[in-house]
Protein backbone atom coordinates (compact mmCIF):
# COMPACT_ATOMS: atom_id res chain seq x y z
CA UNK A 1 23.36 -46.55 -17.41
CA UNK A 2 24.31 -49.70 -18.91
CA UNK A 3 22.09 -51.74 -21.25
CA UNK A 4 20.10 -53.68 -18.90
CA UNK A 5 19.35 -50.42 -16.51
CA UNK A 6 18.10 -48.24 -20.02
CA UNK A 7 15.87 -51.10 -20.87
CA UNK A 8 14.52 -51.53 -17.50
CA UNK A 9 14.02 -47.93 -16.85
CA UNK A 10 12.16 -48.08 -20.07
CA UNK A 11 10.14 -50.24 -19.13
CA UNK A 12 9.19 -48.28 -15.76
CA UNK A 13 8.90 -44.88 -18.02
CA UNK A 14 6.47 -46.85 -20.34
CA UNK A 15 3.94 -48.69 -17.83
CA UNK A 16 4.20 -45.65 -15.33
CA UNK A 17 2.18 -42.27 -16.00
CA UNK A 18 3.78 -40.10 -13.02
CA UNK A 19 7.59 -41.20 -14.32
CA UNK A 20 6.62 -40.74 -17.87
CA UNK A 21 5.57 -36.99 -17.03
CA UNK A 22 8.36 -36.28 -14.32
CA UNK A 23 10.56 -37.74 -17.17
CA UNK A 24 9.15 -35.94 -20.21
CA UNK A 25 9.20 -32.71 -18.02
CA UNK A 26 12.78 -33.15 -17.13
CA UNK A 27 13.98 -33.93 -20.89
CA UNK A 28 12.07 -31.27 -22.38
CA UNK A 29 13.56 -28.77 -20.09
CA UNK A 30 17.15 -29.64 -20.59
CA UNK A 31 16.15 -29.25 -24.50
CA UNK A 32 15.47 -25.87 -23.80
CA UNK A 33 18.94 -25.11 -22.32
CA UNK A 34 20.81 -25.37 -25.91
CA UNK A 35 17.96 -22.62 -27.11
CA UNK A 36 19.29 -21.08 -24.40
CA UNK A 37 22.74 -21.10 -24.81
CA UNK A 38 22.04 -19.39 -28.36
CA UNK A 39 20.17 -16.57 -26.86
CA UNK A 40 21.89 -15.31 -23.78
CA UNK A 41 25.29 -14.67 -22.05
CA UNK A 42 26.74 -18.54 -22.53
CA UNK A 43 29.21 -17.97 -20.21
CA UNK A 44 27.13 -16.51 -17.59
CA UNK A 45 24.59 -19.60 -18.19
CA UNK A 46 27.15 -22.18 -18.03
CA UNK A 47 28.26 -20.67 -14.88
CA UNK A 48 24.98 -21.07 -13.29
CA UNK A 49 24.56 -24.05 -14.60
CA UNK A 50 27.57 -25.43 -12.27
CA UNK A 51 26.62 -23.77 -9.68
CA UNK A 52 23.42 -25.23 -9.59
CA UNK A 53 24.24 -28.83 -10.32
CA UNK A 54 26.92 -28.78 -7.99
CA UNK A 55 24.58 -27.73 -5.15
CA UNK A 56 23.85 -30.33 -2.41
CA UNK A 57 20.23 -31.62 -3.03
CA UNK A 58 18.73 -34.29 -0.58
CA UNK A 59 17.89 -37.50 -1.90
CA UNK A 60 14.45 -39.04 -0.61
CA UNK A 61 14.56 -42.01 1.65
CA UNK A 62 11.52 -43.15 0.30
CA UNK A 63 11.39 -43.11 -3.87
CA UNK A 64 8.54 -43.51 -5.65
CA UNK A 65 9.72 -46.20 -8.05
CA UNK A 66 11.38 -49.27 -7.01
CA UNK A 67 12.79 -51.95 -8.55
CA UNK A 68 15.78 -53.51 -9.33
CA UNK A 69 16.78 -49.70 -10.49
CA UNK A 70 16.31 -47.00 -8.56
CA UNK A 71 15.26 -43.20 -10.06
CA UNK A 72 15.68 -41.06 -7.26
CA UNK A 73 18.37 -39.85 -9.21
CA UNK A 74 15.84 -38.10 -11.49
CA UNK A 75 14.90 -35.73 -8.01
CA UNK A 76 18.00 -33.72 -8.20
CA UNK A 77 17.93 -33.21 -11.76
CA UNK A 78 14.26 -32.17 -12.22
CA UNK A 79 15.63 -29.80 -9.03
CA UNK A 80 18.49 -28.73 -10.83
CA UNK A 81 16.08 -27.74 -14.32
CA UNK A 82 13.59 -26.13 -12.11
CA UNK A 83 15.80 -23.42 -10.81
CA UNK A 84 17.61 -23.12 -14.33
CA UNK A 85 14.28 -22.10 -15.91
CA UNK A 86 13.44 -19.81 -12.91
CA UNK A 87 16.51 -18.13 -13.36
CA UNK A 88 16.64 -18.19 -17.40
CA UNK A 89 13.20 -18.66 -18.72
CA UNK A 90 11.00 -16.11 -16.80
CA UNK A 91 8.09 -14.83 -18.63
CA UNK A 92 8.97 -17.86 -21.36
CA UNK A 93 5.93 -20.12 -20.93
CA UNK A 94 4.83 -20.93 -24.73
CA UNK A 95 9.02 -21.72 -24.94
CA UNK A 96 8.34 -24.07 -22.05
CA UNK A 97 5.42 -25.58 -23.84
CA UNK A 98 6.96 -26.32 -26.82
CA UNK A 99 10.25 -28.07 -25.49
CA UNK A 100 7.76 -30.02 -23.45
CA UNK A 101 5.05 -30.76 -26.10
CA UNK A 102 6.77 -30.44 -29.48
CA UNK A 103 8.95 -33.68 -30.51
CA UNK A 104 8.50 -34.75 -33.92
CA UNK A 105 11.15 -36.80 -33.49
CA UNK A 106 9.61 -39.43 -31.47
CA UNK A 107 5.91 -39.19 -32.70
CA UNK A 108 5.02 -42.52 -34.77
CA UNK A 109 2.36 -40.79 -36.92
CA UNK A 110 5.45 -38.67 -37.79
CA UNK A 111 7.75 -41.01 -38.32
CA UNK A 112 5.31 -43.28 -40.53
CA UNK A 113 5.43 -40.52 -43.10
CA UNK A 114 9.42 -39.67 -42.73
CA UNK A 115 10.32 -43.31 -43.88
CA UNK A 116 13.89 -43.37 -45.50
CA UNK A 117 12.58 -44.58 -48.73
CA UNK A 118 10.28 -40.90 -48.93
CA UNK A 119 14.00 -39.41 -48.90
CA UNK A 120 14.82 -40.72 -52.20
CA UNK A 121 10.87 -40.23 -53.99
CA UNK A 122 10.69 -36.75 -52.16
CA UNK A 123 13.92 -34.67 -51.93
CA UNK A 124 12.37 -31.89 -49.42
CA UNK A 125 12.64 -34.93 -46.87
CA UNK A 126 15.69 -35.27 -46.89
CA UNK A 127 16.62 -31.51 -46.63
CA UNK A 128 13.96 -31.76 -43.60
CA UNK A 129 16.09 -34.53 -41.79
CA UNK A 130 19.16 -32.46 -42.31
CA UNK A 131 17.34 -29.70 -40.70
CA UNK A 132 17.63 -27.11 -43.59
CA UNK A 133 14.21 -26.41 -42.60
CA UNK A 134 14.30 -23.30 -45.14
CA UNK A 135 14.35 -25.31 -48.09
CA UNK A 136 12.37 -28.00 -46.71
CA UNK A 137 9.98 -25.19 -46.84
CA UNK A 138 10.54 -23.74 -50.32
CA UNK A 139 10.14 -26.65 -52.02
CA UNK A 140 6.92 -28.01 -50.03
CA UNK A 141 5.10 -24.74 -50.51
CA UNK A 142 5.88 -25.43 -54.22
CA UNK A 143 4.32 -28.72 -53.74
CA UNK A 144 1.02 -26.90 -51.56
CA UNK A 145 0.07 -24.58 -54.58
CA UNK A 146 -0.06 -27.61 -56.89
CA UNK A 147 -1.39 -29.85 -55.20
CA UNK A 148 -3.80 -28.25 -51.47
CA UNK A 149 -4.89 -31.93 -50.68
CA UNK A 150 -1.74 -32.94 -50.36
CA UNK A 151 -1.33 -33.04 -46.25
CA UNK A 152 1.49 -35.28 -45.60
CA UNK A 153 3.68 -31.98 -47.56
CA UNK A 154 1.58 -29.51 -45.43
CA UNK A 155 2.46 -31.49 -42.18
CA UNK A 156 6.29 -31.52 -43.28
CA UNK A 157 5.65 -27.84 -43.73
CA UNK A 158 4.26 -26.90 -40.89
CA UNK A 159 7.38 -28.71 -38.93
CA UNK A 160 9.21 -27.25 -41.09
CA UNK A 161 8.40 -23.41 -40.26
CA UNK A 162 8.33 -24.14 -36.38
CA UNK A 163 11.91 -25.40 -36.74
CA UNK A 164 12.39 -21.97 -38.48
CA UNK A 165 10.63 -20.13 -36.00
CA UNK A 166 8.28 -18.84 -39.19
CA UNK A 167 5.00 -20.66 -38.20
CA UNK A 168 2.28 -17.86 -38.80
CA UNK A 169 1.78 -18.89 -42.36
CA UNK A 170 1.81 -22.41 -41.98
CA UNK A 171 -0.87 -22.19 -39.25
CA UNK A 172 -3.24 -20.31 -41.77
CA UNK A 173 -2.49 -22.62 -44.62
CA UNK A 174 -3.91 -25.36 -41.72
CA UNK A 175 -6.66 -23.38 -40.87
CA UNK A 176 -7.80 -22.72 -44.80
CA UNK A 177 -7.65 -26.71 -45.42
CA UNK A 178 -10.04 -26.89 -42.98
CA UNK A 179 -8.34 -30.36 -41.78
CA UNK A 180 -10.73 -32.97 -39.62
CA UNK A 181 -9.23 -34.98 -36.89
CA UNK A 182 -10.93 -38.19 -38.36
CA UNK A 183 -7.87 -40.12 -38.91
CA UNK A 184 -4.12 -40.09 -38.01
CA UNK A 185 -2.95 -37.44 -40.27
CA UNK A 186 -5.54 -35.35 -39.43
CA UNK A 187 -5.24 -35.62 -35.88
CA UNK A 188 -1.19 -35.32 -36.32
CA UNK A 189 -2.08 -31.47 -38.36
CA UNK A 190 -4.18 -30.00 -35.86
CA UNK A 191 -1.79 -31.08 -32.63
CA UNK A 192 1.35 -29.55 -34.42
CA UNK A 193 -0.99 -26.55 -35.79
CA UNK A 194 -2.35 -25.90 -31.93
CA UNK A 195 1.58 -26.12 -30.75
CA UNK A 196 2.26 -23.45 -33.26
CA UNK A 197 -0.42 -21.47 -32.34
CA UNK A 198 0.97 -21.49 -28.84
CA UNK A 199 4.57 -20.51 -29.79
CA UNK A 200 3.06 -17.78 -31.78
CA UNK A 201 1.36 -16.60 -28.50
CA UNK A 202 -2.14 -17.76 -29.64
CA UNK A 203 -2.94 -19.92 -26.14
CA UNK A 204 -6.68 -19.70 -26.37
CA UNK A 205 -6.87 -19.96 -29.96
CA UNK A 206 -4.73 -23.37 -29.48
CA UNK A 207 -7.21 -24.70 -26.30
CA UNK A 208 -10.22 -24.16 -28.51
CA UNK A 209 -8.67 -26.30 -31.46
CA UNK A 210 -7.42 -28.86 -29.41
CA UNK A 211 -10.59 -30.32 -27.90
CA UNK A 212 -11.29 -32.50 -30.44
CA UNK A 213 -7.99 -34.44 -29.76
CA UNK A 214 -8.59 -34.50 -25.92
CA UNK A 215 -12.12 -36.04 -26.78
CA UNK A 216 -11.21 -38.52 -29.29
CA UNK A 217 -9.46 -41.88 -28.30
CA UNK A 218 -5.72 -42.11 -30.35
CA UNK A 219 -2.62 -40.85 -30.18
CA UNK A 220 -2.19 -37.76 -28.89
CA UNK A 221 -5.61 -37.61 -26.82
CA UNK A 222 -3.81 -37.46 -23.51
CA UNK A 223 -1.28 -34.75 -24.12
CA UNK A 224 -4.04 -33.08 -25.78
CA UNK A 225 -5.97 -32.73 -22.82
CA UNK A 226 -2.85 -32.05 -20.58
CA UNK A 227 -1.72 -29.01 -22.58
CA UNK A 228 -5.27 -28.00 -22.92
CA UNK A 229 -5.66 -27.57 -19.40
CA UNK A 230 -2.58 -26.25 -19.00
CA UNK A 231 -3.34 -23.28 -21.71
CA UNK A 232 -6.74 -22.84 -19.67
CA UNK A 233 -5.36 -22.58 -16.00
C-alpha cells in the first residue's frame, strides 16, 4: 500500500471494532506461521502454504468497509490463515491465544517503561530489546531478590520468560506479589501473568484472574473480557 492507503486504512482499523478484530485475528495468525516454520517439516509447510494462497477465493460484491480504500482484500487472506491453522495448528489453542493476545510490542503501558533512555540506566533492557530473553532474565531475577517491590523488573521478567517459553516461575513470582490492578502497571502484570497462565495450559486459572481487567475501565478491559470469554466457552 502506499502512504496515503496505510494511513487511511489506519484510520478505518482504529475507529472500526469488527476490522480491528478481523485485522488483529489475521496478523496474529500469520505470527504464528514463523513458530511454525521452527517446529515442523518447513518444506512441507511452505508447500501448503502455496497451495493455499494460490487457491481461487471469491471476493464479496458487497464489502463491509468502504471508502476511498477498499479491504476486501483482507477476505482471502483471513481465508488463506484459516485453513493454514486447520491444517498446522490442530489441538494448538493456548498457541492461538497467545499470537492473538500477546504483543508487547505494541502495548503503550509497555512501551512507557521500555523508553530508550532505561537502556542505558538498566542494561537488562537492552538485552530484552535484543531478544536475549535469557539474560534479560538472569539479571532481572538478580534485581527481584533485592529489591520484590520492584514491578516494572518483574513485568520485564515475566516477558522475558514467555519469550523463553520458561513462564511457570515468573507466574508464581506474580502470584506471591500479590499485585492489584489499581493502576497501569498493575493492570499491565496481571494481563501478561493471565496470558502466561494460558500458554502454560492454565485456561481457568487465567479466566478467574482476569475479571478484574474486564470490569475495570483502561487499557486492556476489552481484550480482557474477549479472551475471558473465549477461555470460558
Amino acid at each position: 500500500m502506499s502512504g496515503e492507503e496505510t494511513a487511511a486504512f489506519e484510520k478505518e482499523v482504529n475507529s472500526n471494532h469488527t476490522l480491528e478484530a478481523e485485522y488483529k485475528d489475521v496478523s496474529a495468525a500469520y505470527r504464528l506461521i514463523g513458530d511454525q516454520l521452527q517446529q515442523r517439516d518447513e518444506e512441507a509447510f511452505r508447500k501448503k502454504l502455496l497451495e493455499v494462497m494460490k487457491a481461487p477465493v471469491e471476493r464479496q460484491s458487497n464489502p463491509v468497509l468502504t471508502g476511498r480504500f477498499k479491504w476486501y482484500y483482507l477476505v482471502p487472506a483471513a481465508a488463506s490463515v484459516a485453513l493454514l491453522l486447520i491444517l498446522f495448528l490442530t489441538n494448538r489453542g493456548s498457541d492461538r491465544i497467545i499470537a492473538r493476545y500477546f504483543d508487547p510490542q505494541n502495548d503503550p503501558v509497555v512501551l512507557a517503561y521500555s523508553q530508550d533512555t532505561r537502556a542505558v540506566s538498566d542494561p537488562w533492557m537492552a538485552r530484552y530489546k535484543e531478544g536475549h530473553y535469557l539474560d534479560a532474565m538472569e539479571n532481572l531475577s538478580l534485581i527481584i531478590q533485592d529489591d520484590p517491590e520492584n514491578h516494572v523488573a518483574l513485568l520485564f521478567f515475566l516477558l522475558s520468560s514467555m519469550e523463553a517459553g520458561l513462564q511457570d516461575d515468573a507466574i508464581e513470582r506474580v502470584i506471591r506479589s500479590d499485585i492489584k490492578p489499581d493502576h497501569q502497571l498493575g493492570r499491565s502484570l496481571i494481563w501478561y501473568n493471565c496470558l502466561a497462565m494460558v500458554k502454560s495450559g492454565q485456561p481457568g486459572e487465567a479466566a478467574e484472574r482476569l475479571q478484574p481487567l474486564a470490569e475495570r475501565p483502561g487499557y486492556y478491559q476489552r481484550e480482557a473480557a474477549r479472551l475471558r470469554k473465549k477461555l470460558l466457552k
